[in-house]
N, C-alpha and C. Protein backbone atom coordinates (compact mmCIF):
# COMPACT_ATOMS: atom_id res chain seq x y z
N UNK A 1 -7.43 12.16 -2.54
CA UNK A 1 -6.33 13.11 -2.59
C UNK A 1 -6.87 14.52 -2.80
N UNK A 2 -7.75 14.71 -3.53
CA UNK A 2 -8.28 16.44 -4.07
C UNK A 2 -9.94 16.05 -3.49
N UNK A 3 -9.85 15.08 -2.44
CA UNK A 3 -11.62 15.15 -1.99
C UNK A 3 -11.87 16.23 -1.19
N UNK A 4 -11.00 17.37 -0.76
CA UNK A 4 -10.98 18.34 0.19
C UNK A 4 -11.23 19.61 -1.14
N UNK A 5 -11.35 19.31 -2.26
CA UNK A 5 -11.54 20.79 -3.29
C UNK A 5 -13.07 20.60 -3.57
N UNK A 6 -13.22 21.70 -3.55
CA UNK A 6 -14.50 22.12 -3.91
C UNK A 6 -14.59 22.76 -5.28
N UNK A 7 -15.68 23.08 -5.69
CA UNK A 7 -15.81 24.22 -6.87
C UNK A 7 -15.14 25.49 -7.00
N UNK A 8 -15.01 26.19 -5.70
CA UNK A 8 -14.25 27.71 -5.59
C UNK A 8 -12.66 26.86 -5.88
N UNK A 9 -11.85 25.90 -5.40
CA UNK A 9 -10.88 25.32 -5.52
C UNK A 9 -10.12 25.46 -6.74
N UNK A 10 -11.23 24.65 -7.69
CA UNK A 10 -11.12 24.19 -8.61
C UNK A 10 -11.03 25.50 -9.63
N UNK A 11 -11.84 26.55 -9.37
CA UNK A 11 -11.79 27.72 -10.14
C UNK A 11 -10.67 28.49 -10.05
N UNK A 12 -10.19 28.32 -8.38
CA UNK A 12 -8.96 29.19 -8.45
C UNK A 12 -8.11 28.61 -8.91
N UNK A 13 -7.64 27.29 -9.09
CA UNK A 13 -6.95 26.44 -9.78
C UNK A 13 -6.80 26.91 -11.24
N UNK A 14 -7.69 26.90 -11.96
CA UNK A 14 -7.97 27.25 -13.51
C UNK A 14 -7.59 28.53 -13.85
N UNK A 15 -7.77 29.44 -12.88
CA UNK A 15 -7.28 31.07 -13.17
C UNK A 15 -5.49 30.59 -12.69
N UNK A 16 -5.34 30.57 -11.73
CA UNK A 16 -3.79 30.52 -11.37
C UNK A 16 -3.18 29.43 -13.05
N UNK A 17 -3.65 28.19 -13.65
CA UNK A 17 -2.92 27.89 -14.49
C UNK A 17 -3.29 28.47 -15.54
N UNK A 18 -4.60 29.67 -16.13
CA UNK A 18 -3.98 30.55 -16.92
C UNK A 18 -2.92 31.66 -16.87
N UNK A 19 -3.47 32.04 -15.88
CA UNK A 19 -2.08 33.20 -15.60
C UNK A 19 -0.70 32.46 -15.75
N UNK A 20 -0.65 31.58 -14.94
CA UNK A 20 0.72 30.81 -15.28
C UNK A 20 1.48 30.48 -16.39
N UNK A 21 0.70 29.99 -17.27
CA UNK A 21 0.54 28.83 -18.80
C UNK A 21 0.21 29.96 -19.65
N UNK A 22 -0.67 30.83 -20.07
CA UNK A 22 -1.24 31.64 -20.71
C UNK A 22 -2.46 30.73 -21.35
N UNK A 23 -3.02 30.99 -22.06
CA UNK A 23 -3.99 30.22 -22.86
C UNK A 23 -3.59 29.40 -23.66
N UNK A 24 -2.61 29.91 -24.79
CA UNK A 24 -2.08 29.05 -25.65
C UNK A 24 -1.65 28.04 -25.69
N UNK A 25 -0.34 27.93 -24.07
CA UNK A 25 -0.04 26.69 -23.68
C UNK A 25 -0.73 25.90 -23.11
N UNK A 26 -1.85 26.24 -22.85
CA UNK A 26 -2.76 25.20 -21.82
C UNK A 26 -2.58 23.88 -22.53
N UNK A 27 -3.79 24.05 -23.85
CA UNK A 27 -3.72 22.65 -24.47
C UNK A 27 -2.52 21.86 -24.92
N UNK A 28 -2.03 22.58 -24.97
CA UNK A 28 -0.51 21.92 -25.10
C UNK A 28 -0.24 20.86 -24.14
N UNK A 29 -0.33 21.77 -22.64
CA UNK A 29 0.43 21.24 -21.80
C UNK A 29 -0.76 20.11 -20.98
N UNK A 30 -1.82 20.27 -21.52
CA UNK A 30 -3.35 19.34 -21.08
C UNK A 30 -3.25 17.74 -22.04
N UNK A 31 -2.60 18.24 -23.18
CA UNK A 31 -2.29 17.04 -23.72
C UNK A 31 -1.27 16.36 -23.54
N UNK A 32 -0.01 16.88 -22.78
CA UNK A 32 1.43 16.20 -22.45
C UNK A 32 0.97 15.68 -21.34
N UNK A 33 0.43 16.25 -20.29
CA UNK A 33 -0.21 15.64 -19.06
C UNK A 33 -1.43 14.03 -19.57
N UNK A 34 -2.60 14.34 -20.57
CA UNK A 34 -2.55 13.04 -21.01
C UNK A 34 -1.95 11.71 -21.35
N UNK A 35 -1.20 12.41 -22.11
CA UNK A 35 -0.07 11.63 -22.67
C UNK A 35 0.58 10.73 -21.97
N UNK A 36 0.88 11.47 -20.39
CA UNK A 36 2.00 10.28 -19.63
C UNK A 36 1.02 9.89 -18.83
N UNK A 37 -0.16 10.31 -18.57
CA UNK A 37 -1.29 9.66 -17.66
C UNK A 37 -1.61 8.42 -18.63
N UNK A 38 -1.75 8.21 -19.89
CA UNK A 38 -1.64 7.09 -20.78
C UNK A 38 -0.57 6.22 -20.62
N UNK A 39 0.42 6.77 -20.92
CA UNK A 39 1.53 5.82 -20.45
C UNK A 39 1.56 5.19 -19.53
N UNK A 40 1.48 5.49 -18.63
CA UNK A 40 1.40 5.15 -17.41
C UNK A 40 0.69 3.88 -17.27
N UNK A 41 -0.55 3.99 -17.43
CA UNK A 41 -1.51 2.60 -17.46
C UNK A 41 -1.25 2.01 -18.00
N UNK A 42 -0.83 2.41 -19.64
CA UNK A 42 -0.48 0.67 -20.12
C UNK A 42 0.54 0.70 -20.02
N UNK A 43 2.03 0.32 -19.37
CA UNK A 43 2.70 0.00 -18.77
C UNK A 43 2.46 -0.36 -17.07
N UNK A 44 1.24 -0.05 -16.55
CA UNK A 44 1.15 -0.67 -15.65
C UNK A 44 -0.04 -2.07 -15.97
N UNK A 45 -0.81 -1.42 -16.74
CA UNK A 45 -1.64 -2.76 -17.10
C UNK A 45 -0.75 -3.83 -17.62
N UNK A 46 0.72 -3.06 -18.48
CA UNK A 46 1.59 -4.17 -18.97
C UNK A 46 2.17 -5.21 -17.97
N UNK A 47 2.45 -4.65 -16.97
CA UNK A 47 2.92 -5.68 -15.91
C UNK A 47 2.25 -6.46 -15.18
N UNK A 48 1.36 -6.10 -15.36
CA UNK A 48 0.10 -6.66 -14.33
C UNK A 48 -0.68 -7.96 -15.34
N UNK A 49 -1.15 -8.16 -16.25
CA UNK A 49 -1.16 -8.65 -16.97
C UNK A 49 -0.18 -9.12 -17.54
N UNK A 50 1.27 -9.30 -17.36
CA UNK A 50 2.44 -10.19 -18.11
C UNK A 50 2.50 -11.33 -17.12
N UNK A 51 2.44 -12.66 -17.97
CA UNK A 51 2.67 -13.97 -16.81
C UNK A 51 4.04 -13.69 -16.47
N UNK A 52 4.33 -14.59 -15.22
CA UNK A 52 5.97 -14.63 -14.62
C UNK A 52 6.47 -14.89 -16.33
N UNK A 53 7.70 -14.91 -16.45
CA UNK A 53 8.92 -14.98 -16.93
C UNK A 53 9.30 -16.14 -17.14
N UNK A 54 9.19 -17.15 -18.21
CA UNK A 54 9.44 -18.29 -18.33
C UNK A 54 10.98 -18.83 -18.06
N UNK A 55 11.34 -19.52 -17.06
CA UNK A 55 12.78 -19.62 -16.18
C UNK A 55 13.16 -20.58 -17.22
N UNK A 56 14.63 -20.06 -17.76
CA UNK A 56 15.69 -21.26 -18.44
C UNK A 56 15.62 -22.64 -17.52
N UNK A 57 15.44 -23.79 -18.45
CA UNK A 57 15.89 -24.90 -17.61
C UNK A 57 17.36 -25.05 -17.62
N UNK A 58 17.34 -25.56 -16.11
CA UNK A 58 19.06 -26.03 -16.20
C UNK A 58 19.77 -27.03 -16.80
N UNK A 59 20.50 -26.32 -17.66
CA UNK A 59 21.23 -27.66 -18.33
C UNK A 59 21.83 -28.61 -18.10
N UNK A 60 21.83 -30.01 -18.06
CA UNK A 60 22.39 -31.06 -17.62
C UNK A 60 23.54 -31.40 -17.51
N UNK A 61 24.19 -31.66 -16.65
CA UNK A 61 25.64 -31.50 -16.53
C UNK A 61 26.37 -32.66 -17.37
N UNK A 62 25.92 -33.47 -17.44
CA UNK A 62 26.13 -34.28 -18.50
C UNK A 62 26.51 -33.45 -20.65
N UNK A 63 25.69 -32.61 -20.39
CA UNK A 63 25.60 -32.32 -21.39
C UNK A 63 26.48 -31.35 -21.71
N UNK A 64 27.13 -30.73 -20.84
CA UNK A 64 28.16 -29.34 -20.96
C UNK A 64 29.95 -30.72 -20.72
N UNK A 65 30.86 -29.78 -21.78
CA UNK A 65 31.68 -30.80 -21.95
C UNK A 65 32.66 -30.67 -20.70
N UNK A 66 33.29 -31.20 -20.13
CA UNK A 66 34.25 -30.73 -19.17
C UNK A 66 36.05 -31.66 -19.45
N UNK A 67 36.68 -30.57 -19.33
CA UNK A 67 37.90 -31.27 -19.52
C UNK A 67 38.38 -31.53 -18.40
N UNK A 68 39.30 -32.66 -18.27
CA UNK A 68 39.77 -33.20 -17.22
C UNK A 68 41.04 -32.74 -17.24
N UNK A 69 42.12 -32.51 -15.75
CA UNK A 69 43.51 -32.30 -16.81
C UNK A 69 44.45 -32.90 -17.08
N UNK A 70 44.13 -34.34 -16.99
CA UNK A 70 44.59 -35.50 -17.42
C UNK A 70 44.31 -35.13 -18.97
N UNK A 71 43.35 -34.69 -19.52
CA UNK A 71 43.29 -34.74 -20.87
C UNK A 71 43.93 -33.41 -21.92
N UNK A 72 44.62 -32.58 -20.91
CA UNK A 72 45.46 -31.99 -21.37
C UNK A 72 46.57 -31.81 -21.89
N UNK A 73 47.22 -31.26 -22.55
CA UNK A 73 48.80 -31.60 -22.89
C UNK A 73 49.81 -31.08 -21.84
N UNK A 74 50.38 -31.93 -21.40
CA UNK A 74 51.03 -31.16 -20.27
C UNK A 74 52.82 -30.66 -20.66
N UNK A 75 53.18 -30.57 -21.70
CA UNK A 75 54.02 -30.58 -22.47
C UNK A 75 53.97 -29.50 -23.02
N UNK A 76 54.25 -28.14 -23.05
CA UNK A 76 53.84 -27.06 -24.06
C UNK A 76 54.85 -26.22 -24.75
N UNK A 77 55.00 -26.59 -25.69
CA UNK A 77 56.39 -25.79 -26.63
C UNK A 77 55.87 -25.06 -27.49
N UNK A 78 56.69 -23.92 -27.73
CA UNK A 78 56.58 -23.08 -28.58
C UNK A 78 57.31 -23.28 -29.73
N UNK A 79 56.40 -23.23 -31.07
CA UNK A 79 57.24 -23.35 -32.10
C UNK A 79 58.75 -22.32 -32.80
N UNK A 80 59.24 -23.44 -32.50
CA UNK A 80 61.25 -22.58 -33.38
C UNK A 80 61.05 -22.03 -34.27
């Protein structure tokens, strides 16, 4: 990506982000740029390194209750 900069590149680079930044902010802003260049990796090393996702087994249908509607009340009053 920057294999086309050279040394003169790179210098005019450094003057344009003092003038820009001033001095003071440089390190500032050299360490926020760390910062998410860190992030970055380990959250990508995080994914890359996480096994798949251990899948719920399906529960047995046997085992989930089901009403029939024979077993309902088919009669429904409200109490007087």
């Amino acid at each position: 990506m920057l294999s086309g900069i050279g040394a003169p590149g790179i210098i005019l680079l450094v003057i344009l982000a003092l003038l820009l930044f001033g001095p003071n902010k440089l390190p500032e802003l050299g360490r926020a740029v760390g910062r998410t260049f860190r992030e970055f990796k380990d959250g990508a090393r995080e994914i890359i390194n996480d096994p798949e996702p251990v899948k719920k087994s399906e529960a047995p249908a046997a085992a989930a209750p089901q009403t029939m509607a024979a077993d309902l009340p088919q009669d429904r009053r409200l109490p007087e």
